[in-house]
Protein backbone atom coordinates (compact mmCIF):
# COMPACT_ATOMS: atom_id res chain seq x y z
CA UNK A 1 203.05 76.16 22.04
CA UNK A 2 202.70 79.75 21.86
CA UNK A 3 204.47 81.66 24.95
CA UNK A 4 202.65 84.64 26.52
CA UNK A 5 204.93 87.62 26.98
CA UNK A 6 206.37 88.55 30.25
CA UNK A 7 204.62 91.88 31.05
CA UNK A 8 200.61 90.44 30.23
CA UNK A 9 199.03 89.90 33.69
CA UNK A 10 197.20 87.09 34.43
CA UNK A 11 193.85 86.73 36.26
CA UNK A 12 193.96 84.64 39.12
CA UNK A 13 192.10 84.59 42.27
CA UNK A 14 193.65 85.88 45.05
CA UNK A 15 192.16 83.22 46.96
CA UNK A 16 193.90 80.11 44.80
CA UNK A 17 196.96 82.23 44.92
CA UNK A 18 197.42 83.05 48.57
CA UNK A 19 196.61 78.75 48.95
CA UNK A 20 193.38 79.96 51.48
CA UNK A 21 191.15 77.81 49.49
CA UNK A 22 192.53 73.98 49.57
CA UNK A 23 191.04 70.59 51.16
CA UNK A 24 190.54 72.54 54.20
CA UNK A 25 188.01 74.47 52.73
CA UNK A 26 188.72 77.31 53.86
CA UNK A 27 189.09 81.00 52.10
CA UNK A 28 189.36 84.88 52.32
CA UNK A 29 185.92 86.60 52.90
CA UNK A 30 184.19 87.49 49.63
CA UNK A 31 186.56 86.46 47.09
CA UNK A 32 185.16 84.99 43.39
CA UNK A 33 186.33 81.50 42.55
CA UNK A 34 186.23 80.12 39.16
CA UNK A 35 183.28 78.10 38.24
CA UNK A 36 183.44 75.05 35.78
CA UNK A 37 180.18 74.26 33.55
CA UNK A 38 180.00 71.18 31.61
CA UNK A 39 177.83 69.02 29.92
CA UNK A 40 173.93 69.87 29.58
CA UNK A 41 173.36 68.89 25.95
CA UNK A 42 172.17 65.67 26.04
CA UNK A 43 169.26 64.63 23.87
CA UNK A 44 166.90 61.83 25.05
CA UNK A 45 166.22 58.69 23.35
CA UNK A 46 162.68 59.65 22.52
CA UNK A 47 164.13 62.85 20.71
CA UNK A 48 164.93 61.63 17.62
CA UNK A 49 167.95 62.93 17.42
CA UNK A 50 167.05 66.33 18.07
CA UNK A 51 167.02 68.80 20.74
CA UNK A 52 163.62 68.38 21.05
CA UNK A 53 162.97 70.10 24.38
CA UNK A 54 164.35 73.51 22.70
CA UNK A 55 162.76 73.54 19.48
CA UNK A 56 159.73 72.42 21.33
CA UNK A 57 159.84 75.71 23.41
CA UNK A 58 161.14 77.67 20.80
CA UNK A 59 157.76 77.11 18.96
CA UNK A 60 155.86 77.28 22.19
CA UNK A 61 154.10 73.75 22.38
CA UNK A 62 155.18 71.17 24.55
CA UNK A 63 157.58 68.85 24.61
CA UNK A 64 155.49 65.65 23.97
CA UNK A 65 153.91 67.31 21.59
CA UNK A 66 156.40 68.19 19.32
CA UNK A 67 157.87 64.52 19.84
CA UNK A 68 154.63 63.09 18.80
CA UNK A 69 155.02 65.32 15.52
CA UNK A 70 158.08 64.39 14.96
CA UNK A 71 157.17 60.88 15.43
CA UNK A 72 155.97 60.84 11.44
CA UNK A 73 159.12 61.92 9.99
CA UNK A 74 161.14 59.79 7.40
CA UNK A 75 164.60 60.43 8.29
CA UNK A 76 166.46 60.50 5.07
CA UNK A 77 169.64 58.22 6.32
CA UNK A 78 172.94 59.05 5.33
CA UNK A 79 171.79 61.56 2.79
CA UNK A 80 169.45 64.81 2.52
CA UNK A 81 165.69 63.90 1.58
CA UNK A 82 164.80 64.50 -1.79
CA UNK A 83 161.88 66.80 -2.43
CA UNK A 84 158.97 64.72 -2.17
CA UNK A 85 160.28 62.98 1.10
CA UNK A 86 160.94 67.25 2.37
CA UNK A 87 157.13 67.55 1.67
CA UNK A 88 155.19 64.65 3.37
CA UNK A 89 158.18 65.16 6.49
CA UNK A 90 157.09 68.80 6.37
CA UNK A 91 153.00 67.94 5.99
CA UNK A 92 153.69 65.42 9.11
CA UNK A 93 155.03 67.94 11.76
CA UNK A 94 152.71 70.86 10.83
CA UNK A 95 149.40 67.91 10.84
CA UNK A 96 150.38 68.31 14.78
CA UNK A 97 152.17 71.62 14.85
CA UNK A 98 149.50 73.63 12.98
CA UNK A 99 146.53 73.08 15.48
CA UNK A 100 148.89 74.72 18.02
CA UNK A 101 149.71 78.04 16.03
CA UNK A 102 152.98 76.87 14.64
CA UNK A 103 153.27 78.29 10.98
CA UNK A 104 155.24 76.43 8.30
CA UNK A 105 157.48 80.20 8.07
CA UNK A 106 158.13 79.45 11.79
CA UNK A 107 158.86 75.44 11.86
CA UNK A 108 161.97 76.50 8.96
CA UNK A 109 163.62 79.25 11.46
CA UNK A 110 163.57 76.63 14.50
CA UNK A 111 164.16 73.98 12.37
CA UNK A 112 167.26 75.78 10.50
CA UNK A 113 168.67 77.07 13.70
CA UNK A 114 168.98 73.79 15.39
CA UNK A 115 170.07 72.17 12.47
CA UNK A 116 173.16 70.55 13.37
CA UNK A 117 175.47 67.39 11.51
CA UNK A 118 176.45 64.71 15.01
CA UNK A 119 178.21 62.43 12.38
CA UNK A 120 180.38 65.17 12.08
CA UNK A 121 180.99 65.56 15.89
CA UNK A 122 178.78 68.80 15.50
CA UNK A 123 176.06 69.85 18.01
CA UNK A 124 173.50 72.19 17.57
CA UNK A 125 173.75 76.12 17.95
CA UNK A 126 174.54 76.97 21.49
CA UNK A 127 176.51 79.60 23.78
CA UNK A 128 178.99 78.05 26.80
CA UNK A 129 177.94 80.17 30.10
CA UNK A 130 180.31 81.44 32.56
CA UNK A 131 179.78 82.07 36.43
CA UNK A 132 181.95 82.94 39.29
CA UNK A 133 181.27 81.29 42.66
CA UNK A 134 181.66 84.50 45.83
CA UNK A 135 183.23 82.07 48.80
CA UNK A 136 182.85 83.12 52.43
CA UNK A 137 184.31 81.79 55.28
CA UNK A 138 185.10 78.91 53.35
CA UNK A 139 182.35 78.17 52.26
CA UNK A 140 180.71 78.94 48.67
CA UNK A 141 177.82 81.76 49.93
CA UNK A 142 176.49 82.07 46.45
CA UNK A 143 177.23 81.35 42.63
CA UNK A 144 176.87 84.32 40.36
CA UNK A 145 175.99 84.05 36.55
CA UNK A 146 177.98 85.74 34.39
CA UNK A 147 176.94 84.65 30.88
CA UNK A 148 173.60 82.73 30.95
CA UNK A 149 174.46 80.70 27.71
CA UNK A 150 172.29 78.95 25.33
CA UNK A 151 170.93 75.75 23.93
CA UNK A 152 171.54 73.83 27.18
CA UNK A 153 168.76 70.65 27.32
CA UNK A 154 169.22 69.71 30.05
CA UNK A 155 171.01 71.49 33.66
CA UNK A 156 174.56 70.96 32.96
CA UNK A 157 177.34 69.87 35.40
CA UNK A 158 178.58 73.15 37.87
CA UNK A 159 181.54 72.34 39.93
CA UNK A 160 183.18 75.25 41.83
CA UNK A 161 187.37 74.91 41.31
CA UNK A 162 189.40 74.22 44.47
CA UNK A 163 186.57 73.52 47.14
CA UNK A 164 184.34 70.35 47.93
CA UNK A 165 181.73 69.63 45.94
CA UNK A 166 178.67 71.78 46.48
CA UNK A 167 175.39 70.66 45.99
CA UNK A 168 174.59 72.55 43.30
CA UNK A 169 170.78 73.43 41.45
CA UNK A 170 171.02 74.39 38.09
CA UNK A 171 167.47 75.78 36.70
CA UNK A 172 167.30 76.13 32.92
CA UNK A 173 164.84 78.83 31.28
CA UNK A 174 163.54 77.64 27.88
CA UNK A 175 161.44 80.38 25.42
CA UNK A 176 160.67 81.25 21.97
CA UNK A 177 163.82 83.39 21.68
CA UNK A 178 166.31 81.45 19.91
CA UNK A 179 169.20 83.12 21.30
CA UNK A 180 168.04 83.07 25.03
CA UNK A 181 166.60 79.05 24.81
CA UNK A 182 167.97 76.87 27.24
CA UNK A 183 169.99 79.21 28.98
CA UNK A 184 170.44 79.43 33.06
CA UNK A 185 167.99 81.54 35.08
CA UNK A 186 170.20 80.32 38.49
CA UNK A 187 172.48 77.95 39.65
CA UNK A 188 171.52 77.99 43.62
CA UNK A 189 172.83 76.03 46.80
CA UNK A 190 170.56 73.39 48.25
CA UNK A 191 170.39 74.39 51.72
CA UNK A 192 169.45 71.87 54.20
């Protein structure tokens, strides 16, 4: 293990430092407490395998539509398809794809970019977020978004370091843009 020299300061919240924030729940007014994300790229069992609700929205048809395209694909198993098997996979998708503006130029860019290899523990191209929970009173007031990430399919886990849980709502923003798909618009408290 590497050991961090002496003089480099460390980041900590004042909060966690001073011990305000414990089972008690209570901390110093306005101060940012680390935020944990986790999970949020799941893939459903009618997905094929894919991230199907990205590159859905990513070529701007829905969901069940692109699932029902991809419903006529020949998975080549344990090995890449040859040419002919490419074709009719290719002629499949863009038999539903087409009617709904997707071009065959388009289908490749999605279709490269969430190309990933799960046998080989991979996922597909994504971006971690970061946020920062601002605790007052005690109490988490709000949770500010840092980094919004990418590739999330589904609202990943948010749990804010040090207090209770907090019921948490994680809304996901899914578009064409390939570097901005499935990333959070706003993690909000559910106020009762």
């Amino acid at each position: 293990m590497k050991s961090r020299p002496s003089w480099v300061p460390v980041a900590f919240p004042a909060a966690l430092a001073a011990g305000l924030v414990g089972l008690a729940g209570s901390a110093a007014t306005g101060e940012d407490v680390p935020v944990t994300i986790s999970g949020g790229h799941e893939i459903g069992r009618d997905d094929y395998g894919r991230p199907c609700v990205l590159m859905a929205a990513a070529l701007g048809v829905k969901t069940d539509v692109f699932r029902k395209a991809f419903s006529g694909v020949t998975p080549a198993r344990g090995r890449g398809p040859t040419g002919g098997e490419a074709r009719r996979n290719k002629d499949a998708l863009l038999r539903v794809l087409g009617p709904q503006g997707v071009t065959n130029e388009r289908m490749d860019e999605v279709a490269d970019y969430y190309r990933f290899r799960p046998q080989d523990g991979e996922i597909w191209k994504h971006r971690d977020a970061r946020a920062h929970a601002v605790v007052e009173d005690g109490k988490v007031a709000r949770i500010v978004v840092d980094d919004p990430g990418a590739g999330y399919t589904t609202p990943p886990k948010v749990a804010v370091e040090g207090l209770r849980p907090a019921d948490l709502v994680v809304e996901l923003h899914f578009g064409k843009d390939l570097k901005t798909n499935g990333s959070i618009r706003s993690i909000e408290i559910r106020r009762e």
